[in-house]
PDB file of N, CA and C in Angstrom:
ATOM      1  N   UNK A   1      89.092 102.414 102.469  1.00  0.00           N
ATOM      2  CA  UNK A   1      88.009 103.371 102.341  1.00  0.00           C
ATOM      3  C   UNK A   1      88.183 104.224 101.097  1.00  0.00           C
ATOM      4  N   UNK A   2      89.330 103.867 100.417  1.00  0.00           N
ATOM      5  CA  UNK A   2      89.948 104.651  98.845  1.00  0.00           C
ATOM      6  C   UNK A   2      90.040 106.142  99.278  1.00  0.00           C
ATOM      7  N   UNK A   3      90.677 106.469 100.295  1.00  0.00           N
ATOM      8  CA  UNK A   3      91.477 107.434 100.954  1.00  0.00           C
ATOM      9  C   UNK A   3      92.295 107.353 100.134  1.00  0.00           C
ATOM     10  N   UNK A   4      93.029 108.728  99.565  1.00  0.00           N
ATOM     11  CA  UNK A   4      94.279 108.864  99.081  1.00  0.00           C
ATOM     12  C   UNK A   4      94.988 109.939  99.648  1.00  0.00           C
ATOM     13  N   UNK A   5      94.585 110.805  99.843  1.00  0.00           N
ATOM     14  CA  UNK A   5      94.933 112.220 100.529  1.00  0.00           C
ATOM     15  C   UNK A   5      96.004 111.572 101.198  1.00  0.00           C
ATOM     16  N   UNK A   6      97.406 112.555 101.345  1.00  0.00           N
ATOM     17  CA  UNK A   6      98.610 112.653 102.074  1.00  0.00           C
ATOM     18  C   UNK A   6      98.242 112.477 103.444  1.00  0.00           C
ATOM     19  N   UNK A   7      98.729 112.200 104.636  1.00  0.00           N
ATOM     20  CA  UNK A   7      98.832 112.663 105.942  1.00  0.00           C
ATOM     21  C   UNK A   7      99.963 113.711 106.008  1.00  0.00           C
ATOM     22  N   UNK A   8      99.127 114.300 106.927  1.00  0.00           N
ATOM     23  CA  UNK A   8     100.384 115.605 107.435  1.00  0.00           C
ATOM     24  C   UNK A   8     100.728 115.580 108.816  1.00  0.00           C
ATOM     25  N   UNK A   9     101.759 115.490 109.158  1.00  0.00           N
ATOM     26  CA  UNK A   9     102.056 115.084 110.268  1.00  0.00           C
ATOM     27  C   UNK A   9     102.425 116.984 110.985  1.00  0.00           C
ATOM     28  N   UNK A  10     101.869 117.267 112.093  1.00  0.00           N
ATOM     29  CA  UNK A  10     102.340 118.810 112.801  1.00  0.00           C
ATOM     30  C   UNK A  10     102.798 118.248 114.322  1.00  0.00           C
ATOM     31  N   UNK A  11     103.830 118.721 114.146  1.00  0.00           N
ATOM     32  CA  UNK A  11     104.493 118.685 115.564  1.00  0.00           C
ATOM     33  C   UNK A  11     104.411 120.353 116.300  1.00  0.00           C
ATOM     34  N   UNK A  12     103.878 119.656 117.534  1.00  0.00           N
ATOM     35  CA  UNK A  12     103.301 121.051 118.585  1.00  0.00           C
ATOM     36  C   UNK A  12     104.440 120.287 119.976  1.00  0.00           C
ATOM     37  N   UNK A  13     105.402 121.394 119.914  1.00  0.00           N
ATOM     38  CA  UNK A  13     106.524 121.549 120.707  1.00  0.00           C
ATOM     39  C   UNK A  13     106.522 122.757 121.660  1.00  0.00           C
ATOM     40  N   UNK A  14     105.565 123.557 121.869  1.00  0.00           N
ATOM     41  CA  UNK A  14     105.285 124.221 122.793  1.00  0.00           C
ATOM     42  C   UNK A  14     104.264 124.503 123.169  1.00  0.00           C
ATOM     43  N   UNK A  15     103.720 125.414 124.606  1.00  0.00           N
ATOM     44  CA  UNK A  15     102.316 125.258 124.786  1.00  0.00           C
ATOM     45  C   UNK A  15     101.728 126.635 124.313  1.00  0.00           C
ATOM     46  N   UNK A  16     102.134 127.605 123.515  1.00  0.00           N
ATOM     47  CA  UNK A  16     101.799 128.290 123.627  1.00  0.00           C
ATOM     48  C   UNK A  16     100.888 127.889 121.943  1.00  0.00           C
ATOM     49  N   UNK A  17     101.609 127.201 120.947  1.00  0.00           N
ATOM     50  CA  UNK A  17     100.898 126.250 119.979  1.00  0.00           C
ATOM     51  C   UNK A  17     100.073 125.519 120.111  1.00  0.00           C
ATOM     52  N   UNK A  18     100.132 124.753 120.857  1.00  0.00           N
ATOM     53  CA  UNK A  18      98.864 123.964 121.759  1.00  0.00           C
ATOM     54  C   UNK A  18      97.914 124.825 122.008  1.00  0.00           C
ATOM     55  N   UNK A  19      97.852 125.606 122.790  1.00  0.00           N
ATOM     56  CA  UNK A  19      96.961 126.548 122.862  1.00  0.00           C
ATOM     57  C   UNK A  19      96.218 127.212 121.314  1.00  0.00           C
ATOM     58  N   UNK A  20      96.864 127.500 120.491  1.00  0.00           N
ATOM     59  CA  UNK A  20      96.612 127.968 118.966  1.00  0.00           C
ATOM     60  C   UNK A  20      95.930 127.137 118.455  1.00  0.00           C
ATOM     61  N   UNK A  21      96.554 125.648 118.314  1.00  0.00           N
ATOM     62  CA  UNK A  21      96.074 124.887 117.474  1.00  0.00           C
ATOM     63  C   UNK A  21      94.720 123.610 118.404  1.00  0.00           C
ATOM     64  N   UNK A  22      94.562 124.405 119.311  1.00  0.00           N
ATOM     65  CA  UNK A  22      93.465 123.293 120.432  1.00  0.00           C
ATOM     66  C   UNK A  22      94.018 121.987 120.132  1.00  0.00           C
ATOM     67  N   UNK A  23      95.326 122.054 120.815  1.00  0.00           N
ATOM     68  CA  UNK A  23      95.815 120.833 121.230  1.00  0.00           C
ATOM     69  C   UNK A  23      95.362 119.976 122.454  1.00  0.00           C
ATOM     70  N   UNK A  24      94.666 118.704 122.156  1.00  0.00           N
ATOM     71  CA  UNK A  24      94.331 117.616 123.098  1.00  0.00           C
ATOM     72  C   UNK A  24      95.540 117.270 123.819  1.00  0.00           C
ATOM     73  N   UNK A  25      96.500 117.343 123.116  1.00  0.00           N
ATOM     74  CA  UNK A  25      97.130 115.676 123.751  1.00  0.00           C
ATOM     75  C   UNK A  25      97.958 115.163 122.721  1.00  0.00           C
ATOM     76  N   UNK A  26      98.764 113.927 122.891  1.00  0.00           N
ATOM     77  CA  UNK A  26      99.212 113.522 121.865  1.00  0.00           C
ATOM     78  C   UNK A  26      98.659 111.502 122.446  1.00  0.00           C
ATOM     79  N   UNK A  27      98.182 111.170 121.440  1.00  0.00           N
ATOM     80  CA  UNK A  27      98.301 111.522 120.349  1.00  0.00           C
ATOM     81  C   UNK A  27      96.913 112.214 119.857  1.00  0.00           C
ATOM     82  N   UNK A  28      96.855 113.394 119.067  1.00  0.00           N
ATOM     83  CA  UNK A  28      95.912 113.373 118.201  1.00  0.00           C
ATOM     84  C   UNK A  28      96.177 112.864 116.810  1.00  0.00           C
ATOM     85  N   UNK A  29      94.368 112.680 116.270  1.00  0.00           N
ATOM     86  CA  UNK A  29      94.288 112.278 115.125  1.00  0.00           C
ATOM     87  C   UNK A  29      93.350 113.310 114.502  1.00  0.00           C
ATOM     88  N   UNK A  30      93.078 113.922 113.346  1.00  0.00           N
ATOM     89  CA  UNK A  30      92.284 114.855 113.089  1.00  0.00           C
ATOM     90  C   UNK A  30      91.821 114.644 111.529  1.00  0.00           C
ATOM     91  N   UNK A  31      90.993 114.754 110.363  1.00  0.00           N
ATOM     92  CA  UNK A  31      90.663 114.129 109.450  1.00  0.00           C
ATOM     93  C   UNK A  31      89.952 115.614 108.885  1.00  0.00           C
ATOM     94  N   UNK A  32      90.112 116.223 108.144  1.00  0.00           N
ATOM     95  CA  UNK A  32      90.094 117.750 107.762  1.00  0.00           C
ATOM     96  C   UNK A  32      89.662 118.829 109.008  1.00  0.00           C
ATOM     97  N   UNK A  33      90.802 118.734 109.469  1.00  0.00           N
ATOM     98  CA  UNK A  33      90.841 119.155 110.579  1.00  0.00           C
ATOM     99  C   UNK A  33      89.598 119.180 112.014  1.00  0.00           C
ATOM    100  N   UNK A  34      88.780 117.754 111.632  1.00  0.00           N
ATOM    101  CA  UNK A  34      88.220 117.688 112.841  1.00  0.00           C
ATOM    102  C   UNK A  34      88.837 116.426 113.594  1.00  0.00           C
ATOM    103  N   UNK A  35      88.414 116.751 115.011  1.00  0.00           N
ATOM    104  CA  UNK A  35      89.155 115.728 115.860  1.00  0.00           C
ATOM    105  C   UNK A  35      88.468 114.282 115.509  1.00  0.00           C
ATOM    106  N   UNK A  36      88.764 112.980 115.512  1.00  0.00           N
ATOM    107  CA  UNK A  36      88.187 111.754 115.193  1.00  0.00           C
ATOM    108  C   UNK A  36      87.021 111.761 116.587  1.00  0.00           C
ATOM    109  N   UNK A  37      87.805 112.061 118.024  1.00  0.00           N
ATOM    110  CA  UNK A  37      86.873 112.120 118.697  1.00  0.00           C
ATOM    111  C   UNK A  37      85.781 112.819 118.727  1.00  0.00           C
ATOM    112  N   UNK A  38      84.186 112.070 118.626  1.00  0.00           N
ATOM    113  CA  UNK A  38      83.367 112.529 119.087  1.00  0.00           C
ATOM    114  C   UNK A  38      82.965 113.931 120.612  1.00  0.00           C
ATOM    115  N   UNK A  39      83.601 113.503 121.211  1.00  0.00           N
ATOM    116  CA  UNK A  39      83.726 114.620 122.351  1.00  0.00           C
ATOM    117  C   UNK A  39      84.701 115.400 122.233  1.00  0.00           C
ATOM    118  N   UNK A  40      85.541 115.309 121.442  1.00  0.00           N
ATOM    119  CA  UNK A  40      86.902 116.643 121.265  1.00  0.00           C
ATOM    120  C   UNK A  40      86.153 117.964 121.206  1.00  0.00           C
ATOM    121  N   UNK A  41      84.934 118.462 120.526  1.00  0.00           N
ATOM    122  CA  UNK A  41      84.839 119.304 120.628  1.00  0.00           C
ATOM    123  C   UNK A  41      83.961 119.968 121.824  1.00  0.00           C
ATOM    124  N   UNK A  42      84.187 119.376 122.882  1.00  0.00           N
ATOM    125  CA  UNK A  42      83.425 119.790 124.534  1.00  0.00           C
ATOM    126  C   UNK A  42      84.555 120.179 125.057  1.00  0.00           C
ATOM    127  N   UNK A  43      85.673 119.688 124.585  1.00  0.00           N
ATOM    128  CA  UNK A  43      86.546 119.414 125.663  1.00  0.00           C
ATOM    129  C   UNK A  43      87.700 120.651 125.216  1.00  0.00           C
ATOM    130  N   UNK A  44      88.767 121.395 126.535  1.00  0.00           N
ATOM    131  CA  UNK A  44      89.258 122.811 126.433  1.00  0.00           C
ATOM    132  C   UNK A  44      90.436 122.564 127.661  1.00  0.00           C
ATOM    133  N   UNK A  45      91.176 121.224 127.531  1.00  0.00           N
ATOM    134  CA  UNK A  45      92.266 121.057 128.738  1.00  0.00           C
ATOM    135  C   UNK A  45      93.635 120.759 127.097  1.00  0.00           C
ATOM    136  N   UNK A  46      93.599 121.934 126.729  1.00  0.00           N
ATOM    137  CA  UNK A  46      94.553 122.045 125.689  1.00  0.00           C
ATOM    138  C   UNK A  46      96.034 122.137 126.070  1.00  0.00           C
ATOM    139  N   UNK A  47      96.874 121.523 125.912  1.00  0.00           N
ATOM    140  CA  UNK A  47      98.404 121.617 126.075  1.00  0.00           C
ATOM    141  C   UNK A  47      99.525 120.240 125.400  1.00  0.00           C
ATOM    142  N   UNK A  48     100.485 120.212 126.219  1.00  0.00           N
ATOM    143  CA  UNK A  48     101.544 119.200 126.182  1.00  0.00           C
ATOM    144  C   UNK A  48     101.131 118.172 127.094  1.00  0.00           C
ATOM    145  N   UNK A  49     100.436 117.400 126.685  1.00  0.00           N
ATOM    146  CA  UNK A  49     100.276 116.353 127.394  1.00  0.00           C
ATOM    147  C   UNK A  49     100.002 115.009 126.620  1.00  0.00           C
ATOM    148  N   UNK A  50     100.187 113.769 127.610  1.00  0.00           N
ATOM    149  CA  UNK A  50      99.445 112.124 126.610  1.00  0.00           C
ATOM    150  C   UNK A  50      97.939 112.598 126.786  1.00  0.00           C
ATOM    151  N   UNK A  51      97.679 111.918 125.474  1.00  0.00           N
ATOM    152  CA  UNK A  51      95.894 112.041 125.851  1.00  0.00           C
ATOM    153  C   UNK A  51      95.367 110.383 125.928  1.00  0.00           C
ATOM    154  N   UNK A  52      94.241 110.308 126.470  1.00  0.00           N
ATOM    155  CA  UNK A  52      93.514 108.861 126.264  1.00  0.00           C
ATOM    156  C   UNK A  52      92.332 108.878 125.917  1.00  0.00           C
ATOM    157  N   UNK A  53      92.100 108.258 125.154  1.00  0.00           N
ATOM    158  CA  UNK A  53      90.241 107.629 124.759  1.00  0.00           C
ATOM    159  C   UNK A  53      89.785 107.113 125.057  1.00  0.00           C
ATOM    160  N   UNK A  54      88.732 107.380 125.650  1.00  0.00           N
ATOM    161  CA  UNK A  54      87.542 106.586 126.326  1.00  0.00           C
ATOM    162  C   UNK A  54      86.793 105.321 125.311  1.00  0.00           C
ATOM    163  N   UNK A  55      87.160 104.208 125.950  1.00  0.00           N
ATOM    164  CA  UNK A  55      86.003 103.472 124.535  1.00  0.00           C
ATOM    165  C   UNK A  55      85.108 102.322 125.607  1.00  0.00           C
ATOM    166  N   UNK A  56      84.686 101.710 125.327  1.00  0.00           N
ATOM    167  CA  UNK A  56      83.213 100.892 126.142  1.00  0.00           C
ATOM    168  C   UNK A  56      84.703  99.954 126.965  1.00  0.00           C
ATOM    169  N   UNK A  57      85.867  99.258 126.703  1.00  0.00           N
ATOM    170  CA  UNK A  57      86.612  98.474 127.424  1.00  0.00           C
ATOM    171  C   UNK A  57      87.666  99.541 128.253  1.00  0.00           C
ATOM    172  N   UNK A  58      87.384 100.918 128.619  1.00  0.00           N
ATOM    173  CA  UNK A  58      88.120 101.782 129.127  1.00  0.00           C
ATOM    174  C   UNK A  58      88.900 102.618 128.745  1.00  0.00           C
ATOM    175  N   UNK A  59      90.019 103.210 129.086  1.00  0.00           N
ATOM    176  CA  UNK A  59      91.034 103.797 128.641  1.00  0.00           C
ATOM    177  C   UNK A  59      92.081 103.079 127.853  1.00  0.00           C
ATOM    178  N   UNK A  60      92.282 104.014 126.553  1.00  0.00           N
ATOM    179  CA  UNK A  60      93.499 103.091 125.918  1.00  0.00           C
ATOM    180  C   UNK A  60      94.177 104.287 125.306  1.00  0.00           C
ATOM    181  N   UNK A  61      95.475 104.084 124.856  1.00  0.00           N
ATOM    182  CA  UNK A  61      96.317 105.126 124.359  1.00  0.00           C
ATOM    183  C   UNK A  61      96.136 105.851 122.958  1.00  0.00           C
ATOM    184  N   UNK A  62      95.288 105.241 122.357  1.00  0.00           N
ATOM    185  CA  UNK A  62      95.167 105.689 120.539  1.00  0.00           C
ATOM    186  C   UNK A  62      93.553 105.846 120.038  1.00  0.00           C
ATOM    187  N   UNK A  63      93.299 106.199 119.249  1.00  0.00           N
ATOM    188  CA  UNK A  63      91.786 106.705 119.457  1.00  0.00           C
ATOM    189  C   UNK A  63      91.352 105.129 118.727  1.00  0.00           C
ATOM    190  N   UNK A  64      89.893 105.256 118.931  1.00  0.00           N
ATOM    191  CA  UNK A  64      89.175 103.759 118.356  1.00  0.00           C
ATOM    192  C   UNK A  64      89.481 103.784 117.330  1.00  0.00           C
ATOM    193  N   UNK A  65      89.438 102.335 116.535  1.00  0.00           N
ATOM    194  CA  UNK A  65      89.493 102.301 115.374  1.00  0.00           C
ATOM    195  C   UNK A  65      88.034 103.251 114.809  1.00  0.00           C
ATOM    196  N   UNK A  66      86.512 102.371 115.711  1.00  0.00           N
ATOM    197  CA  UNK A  66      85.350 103.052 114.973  1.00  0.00           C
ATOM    198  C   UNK A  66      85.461 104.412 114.874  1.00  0.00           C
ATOM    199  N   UNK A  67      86.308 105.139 115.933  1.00  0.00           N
ATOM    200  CA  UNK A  67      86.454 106.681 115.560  1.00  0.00           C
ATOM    201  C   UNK A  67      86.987 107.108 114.593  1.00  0.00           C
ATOM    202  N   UNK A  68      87.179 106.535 114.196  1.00  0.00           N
ATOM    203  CA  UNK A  68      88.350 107.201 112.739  1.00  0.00           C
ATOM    204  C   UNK A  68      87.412 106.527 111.743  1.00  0.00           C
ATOM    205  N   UNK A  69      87.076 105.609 111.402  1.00  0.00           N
ATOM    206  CA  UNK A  69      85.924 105.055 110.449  1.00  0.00           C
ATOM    207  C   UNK A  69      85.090 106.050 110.117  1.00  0.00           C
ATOM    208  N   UNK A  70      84.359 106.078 111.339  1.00  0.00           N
ATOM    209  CA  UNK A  70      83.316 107.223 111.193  1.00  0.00           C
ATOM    210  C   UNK A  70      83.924 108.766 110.977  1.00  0.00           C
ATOM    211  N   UNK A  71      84.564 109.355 111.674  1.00  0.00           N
ATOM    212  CA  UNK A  71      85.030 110.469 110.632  1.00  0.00           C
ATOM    213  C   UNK A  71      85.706 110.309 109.436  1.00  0.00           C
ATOM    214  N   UNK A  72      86.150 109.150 108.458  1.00  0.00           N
ATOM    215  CA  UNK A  72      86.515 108.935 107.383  1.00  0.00           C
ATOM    216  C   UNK A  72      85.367 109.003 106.485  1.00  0.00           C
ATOM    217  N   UNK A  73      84.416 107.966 107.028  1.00  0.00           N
ATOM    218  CA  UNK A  73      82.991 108.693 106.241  1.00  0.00           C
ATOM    219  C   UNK A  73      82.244 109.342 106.031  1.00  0.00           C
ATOM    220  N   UNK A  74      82.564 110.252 107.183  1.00  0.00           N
ATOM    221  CA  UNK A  74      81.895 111.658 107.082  1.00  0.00           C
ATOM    222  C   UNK A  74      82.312 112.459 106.341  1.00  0.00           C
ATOM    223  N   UNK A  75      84.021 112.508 106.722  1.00  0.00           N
ATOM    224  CA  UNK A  75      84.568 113.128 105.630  1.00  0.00           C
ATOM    225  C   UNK A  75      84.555 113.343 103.941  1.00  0.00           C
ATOM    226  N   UNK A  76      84.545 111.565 103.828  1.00  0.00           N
ATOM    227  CA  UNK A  76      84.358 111.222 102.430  1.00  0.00           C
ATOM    228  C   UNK A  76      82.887 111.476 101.806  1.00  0.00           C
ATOM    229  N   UNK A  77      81.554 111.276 102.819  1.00  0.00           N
ATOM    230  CA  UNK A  77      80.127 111.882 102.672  1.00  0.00           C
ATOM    231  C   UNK A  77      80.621 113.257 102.154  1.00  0.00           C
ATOM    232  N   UNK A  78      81.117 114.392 103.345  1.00  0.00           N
ATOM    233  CA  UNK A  78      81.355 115.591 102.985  1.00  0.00           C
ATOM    234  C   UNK A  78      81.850 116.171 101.488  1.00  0.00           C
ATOM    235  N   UNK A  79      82.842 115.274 101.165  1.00  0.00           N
ATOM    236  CA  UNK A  79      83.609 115.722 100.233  1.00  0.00           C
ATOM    237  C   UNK A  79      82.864 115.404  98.868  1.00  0.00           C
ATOM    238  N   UNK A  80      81.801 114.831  98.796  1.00  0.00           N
ATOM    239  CA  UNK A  80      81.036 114.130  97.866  1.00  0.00           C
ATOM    240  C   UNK A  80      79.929 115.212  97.904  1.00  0.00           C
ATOM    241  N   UNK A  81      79.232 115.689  99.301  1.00  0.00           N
ATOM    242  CA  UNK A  81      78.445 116.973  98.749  1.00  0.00           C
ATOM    243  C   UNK A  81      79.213 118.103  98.558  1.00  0.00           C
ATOM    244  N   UNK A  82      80.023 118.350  98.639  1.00  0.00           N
ATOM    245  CA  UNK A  82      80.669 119.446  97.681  1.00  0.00           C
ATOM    246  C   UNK A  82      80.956 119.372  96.879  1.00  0.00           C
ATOM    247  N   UNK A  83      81.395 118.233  95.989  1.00  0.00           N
ATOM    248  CA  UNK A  83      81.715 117.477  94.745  1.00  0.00           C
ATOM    249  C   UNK A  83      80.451 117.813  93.506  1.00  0.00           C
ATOM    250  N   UNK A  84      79.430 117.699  94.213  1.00  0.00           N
ATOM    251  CA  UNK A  84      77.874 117.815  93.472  1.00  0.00           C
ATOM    252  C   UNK A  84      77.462 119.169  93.130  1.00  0.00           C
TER     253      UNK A  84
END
């Protein structure tokens, strides 16, 4: 997608951070700081916990691939109208 940007990896080792940083779950994935998931932002069961993603074949441990696609291009949309 000619992504170059670093990943930053944050480790949330307590809940009182979780709480700060609206921690889902692990794993999260987040792409200028929005969640890849579409519904992350409904959702407020923030702590130390596994999280799972819902996708059309059920529950699975890691978010969709299309989720991350699509916030990559949004992102990259985004970053292009500010660019202008």
């Amino acid at each position: 997608m000619g992504v170059s940007e670093p990943i930053r990896l944050q480790q949330i080792d307590d809940d009182r951070t979780a709480q700060t940083e609206k921690f889902l779950g692990s794993p999260t994935l987040r792409i200028n700081g929005r969640d890849v998931d579409p519904t992350a932002e409904r959702a407020t069961g923030y702590g130390l916990q596994c999280r799972v993603y819902r996708t059309a074949d059920g529950l699975q441990g890691s978010p969709p691939d299309h989720h991350v696609l699509v916030a990559l291009r949004a992102a990259t949309a985004d970053s292009r109208a500010d660019n202008q």
